[in-house]
Protein backbone atom coordinates (compact mmCIF):
# COMPACT_ATOMS: atom_id res chain seq x y z
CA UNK A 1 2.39 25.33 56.34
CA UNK A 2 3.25 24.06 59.67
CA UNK A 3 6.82 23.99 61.13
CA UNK A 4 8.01 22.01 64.05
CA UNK A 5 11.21 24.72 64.70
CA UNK A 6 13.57 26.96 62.90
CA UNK A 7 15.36 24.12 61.48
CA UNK A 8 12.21 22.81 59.64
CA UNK A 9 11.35 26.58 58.27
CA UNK A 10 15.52 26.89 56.73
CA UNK A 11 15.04 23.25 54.81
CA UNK A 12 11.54 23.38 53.11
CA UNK A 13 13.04 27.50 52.25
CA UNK A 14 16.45 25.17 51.16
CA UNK A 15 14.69 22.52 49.51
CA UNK A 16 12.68 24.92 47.26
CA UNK A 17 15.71 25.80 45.24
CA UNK A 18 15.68 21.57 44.02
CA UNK A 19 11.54 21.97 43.25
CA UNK A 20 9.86 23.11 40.31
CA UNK A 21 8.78 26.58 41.67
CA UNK A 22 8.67 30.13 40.26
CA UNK A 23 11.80 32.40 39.93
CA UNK A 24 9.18 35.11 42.20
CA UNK A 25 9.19 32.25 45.03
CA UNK A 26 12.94 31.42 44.59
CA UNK A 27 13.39 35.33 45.12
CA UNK A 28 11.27 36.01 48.15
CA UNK A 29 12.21 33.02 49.74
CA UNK A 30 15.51 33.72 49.89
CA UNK A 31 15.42 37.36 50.82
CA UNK A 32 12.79 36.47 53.69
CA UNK A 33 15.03 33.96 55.00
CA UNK A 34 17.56 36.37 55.47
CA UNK A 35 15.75 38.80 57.03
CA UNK A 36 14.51 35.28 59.60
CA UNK A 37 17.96 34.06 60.56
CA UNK A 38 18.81 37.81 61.41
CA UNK A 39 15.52 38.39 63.93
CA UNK A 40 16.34 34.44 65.01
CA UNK A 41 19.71 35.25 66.08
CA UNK A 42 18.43 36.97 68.93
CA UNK A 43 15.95 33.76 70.39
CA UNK A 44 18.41 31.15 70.50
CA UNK A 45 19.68 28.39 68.25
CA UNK A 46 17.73 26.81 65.35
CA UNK A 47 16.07 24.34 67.29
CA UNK A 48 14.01 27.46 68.82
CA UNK A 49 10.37 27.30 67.79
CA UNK A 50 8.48 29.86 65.72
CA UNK A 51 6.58 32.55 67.57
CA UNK A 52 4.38 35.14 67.53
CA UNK A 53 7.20 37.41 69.00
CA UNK A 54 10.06 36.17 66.43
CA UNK A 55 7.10 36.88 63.60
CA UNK A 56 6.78 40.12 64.60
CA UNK A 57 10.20 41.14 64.91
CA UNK A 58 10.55 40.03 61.03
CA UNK A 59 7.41 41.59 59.69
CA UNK A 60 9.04 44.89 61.30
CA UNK A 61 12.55 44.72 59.49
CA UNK A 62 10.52 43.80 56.41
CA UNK A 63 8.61 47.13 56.57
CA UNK A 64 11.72 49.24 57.32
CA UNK A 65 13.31 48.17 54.44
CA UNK A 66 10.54 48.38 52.45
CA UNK A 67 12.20 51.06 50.28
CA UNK A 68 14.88 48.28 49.37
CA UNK A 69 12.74 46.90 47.02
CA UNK A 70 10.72 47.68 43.32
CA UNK A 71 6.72 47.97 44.63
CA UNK A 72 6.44 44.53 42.25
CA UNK A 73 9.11 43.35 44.30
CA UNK A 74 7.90 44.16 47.35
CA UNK A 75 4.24 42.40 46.66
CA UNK A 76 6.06 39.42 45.52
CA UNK A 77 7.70 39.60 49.19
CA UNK A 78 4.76 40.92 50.99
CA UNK A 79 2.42 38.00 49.92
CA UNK A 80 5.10 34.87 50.59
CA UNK A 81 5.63 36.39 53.66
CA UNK A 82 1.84 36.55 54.56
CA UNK A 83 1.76 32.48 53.78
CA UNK A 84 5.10 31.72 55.71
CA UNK A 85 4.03 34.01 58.41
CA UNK A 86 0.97 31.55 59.61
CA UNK A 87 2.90 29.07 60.68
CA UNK A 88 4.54 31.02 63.30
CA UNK A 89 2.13 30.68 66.72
C-alpha cells in the first residue's frame, strides 16, 4: 500500500466499507482510523504526509489500549495495522 498523504489513507479506509471485504477488516479499519486522525491531529491538516514519527505515535496508543480489546480482537487489529503501517516512511 502506498499513500500520497493523509487524505489518500481516510478514502481507501472510507472506500472499504462499499468493497467486498471481511467484517474483521471493516472492524480494524475503522478502529485504526480512529486511533490515526487522533495522533494526526497533532501534525497538521490532512494533506500532511505519512511518517515514520506519526506511525509511531499510533502504534503507541494502539499498545496502551491494548486492554480495550478481546486478544482475537486485538490480532485482528495488530495484523491490519502491521500492513497499513508500511506505507508510512
Amino acid at each position: 500500500m502506498n499513500f500520497e498523504n493523509l487524505t489518500a489513507l481516510y478514502v481507501y479506509l472510507d472506500d472499504l466499507f462499499c468493497q467486498d471485504v471481511s467484517a474483521d477488516q471493516l472492524f480494524a479499519s475503522s478502529y485504526l482510523r480512529g486511533f490515526i486522525s487522533l495522533s494526526a491531529s497533532g501534525f497538521g491538516d490532512d494533506s500532511q504526509p505519512l511518517t515514520k514519527e506519526l506511525s509511531d505515535i499510533i502504534s503507541q496508543k494502539i499498545v496502551d489500549a491494548r486492554a480495550e480489546l478481546s486478544p482475537a480482537d486485538r490480532a485482528i487489529v495488530n495484523n491490519y495495522w502491521f500492513e497499513l503501517k508500511a506505507a508510512f516512511k
